[in-house]
C-alpha atoms as a PDB file:
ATOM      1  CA  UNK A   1       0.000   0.000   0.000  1.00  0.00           C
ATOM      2  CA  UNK A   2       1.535   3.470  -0.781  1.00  0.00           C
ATOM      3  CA  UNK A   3       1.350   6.618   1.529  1.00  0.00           C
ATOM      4  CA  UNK A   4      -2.277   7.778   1.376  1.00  0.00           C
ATOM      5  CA  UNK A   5      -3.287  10.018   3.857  1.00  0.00           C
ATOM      6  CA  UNK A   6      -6.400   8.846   4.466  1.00  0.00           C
ATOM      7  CA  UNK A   7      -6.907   5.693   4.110  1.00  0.00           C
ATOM      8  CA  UNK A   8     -10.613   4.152   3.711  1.00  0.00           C
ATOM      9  CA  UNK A   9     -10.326   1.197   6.005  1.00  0.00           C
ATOM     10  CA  UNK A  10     -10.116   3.510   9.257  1.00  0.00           C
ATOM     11  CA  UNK A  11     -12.538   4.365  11.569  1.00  0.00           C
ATOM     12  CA  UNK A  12     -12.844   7.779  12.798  1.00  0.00           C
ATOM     13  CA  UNK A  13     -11.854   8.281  16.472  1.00  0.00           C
ATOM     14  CA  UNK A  14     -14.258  10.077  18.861  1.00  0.00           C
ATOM     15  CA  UNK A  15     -12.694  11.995  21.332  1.00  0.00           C
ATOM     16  CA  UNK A  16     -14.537  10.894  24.999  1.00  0.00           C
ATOM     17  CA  UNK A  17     -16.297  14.345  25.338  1.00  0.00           C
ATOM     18  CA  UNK A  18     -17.876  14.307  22.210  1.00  0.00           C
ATOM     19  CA  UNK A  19     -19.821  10.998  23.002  1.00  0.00           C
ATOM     20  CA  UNK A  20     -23.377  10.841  23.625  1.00  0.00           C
ATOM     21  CA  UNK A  21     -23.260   9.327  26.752  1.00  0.00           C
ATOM     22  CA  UNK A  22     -21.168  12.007  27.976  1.00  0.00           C
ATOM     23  CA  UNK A  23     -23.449  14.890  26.875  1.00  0.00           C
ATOM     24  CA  UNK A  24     -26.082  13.255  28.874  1.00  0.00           C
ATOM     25  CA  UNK A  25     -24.324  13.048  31.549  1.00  0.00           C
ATOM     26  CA  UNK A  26     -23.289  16.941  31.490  1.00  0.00           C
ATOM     27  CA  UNK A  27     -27.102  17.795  30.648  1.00  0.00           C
ATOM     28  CA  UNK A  28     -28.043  15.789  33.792  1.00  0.00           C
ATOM     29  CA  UNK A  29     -25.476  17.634  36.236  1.00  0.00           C
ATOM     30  CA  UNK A  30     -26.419  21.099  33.943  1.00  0.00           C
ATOM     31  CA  UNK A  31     -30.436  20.576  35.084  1.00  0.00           C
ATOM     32  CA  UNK A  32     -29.033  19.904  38.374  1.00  0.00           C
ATOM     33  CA  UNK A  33     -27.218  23.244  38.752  1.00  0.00           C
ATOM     34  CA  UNK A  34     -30.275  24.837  36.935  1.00  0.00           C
ATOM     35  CA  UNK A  35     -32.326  23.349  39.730  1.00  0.00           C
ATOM     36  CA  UNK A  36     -30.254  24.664  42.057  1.00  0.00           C
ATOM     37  CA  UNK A  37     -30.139  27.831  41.196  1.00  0.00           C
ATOM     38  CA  UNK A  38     -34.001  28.138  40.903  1.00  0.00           C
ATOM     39  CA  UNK A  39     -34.004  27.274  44.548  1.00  0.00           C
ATOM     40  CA  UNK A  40     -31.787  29.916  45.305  1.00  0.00           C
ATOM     41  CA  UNK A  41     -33.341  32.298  43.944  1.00  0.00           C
ATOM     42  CA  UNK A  42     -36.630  31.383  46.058  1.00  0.00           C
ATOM     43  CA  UNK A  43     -34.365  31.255  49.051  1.00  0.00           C
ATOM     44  CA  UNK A  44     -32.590  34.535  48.497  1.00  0.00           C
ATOM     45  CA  UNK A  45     -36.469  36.323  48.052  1.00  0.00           C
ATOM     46  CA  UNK A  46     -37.808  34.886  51.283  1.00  0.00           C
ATOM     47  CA  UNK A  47     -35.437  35.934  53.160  1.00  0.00           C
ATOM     48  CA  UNK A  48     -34.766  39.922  53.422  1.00  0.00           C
ATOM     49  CA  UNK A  49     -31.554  39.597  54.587  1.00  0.00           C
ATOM     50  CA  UNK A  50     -30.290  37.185  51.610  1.00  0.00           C
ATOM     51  CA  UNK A  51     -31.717  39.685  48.334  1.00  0.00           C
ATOM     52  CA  UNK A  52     -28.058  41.217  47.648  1.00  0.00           C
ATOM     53  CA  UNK A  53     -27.030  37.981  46.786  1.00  0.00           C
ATOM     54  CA  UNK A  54     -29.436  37.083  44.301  1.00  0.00           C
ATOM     55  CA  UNK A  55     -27.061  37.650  42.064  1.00  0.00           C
ATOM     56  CA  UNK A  56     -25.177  34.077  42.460  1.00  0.00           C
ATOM     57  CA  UNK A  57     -27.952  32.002  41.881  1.00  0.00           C
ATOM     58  CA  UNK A  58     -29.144  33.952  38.762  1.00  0.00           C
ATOM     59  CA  UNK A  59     -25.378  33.691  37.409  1.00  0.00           C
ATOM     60  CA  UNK A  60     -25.935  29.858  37.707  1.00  0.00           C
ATOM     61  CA  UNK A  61     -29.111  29.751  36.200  1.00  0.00           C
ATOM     62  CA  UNK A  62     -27.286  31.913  33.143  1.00  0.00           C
ATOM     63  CA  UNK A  63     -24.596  29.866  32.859  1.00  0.00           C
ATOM     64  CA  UNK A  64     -25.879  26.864  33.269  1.00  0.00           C
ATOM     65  CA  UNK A  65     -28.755  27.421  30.733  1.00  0.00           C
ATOM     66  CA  UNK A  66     -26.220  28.196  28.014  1.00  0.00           C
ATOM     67  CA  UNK A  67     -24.037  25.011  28.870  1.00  0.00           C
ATOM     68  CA  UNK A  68     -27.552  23.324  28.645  1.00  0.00           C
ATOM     69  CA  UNK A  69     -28.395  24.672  25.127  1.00  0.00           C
ATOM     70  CA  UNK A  70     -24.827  24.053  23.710  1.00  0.00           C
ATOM     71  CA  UNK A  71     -24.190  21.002  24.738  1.00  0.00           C
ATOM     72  CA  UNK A  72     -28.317  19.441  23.411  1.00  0.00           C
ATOM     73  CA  UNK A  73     -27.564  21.002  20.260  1.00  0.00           C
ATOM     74  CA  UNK A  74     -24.024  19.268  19.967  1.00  0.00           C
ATOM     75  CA  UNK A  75     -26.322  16.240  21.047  1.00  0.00           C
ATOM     76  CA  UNK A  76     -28.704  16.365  18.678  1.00  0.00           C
ATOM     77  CA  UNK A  77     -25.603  16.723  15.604  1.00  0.00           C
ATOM     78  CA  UNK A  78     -24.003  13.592  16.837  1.00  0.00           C
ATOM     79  CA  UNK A  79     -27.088  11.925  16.950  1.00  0.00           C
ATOM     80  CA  UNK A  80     -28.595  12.989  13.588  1.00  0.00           C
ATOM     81  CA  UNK A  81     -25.080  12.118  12.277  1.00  0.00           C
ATOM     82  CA  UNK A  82     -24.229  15.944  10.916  1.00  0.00           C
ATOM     83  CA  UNK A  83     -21.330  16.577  13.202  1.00  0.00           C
END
C-alpha cells in the first residue's frame, strides 16, 4: 500500500467528550445546577436579609442554561449524524 493520507479502512476516532453518553451526563449535572439555582433564587427572596445575593444564583441559572443549550444542540448533531 503506498502513503495515502487517508486511508478508507479507518474508523474515525471520537474523542470521549464528544460521546453521547457524555453529553447526557453533562445535561443531567447542567439541570441539576439549573435546579439549584431556581431554589436559590426562592431562598434569596424569602429571606430579606439574603436579596443582595441574588445575584449568584441567577449567574448559575445563566450559565448553566447556556451550557444546557450548547451542549443538546451538539447532542442532537451527533445523533442525527451531521457533526
Amino acid at each position: 500500500m503506498g502513503l495515502k493520507k487517508k486511508p478508507v479502512f479507518r474508523k474515525i476516532i471520537i474523542p470521549w467528550y464528544d460521546s453521547v453518553t457524555a453529553c447526557a451526563m453533562l445535561l443531567f449535572f447542567m439541570f441539576a445546577v439549573f435546579l439549584f439555582g431556581v431554589v436559590g433564587i426562592s431562598v434569596s427572596f424569602d429571606s430579606q436579609q439574603y436579596h443582595g445575593y441574588a445575584w449568584v444564583p441567577a449567574l448559575l441559572i445563566l450559565l448553566s442554561g447556556i451550557v444546557i443549550v450548547r451542549t443538546s444542540t451538539r447532542m442532537a448533531r451527533l445523533i442525527t449524524g451531521r457533526f
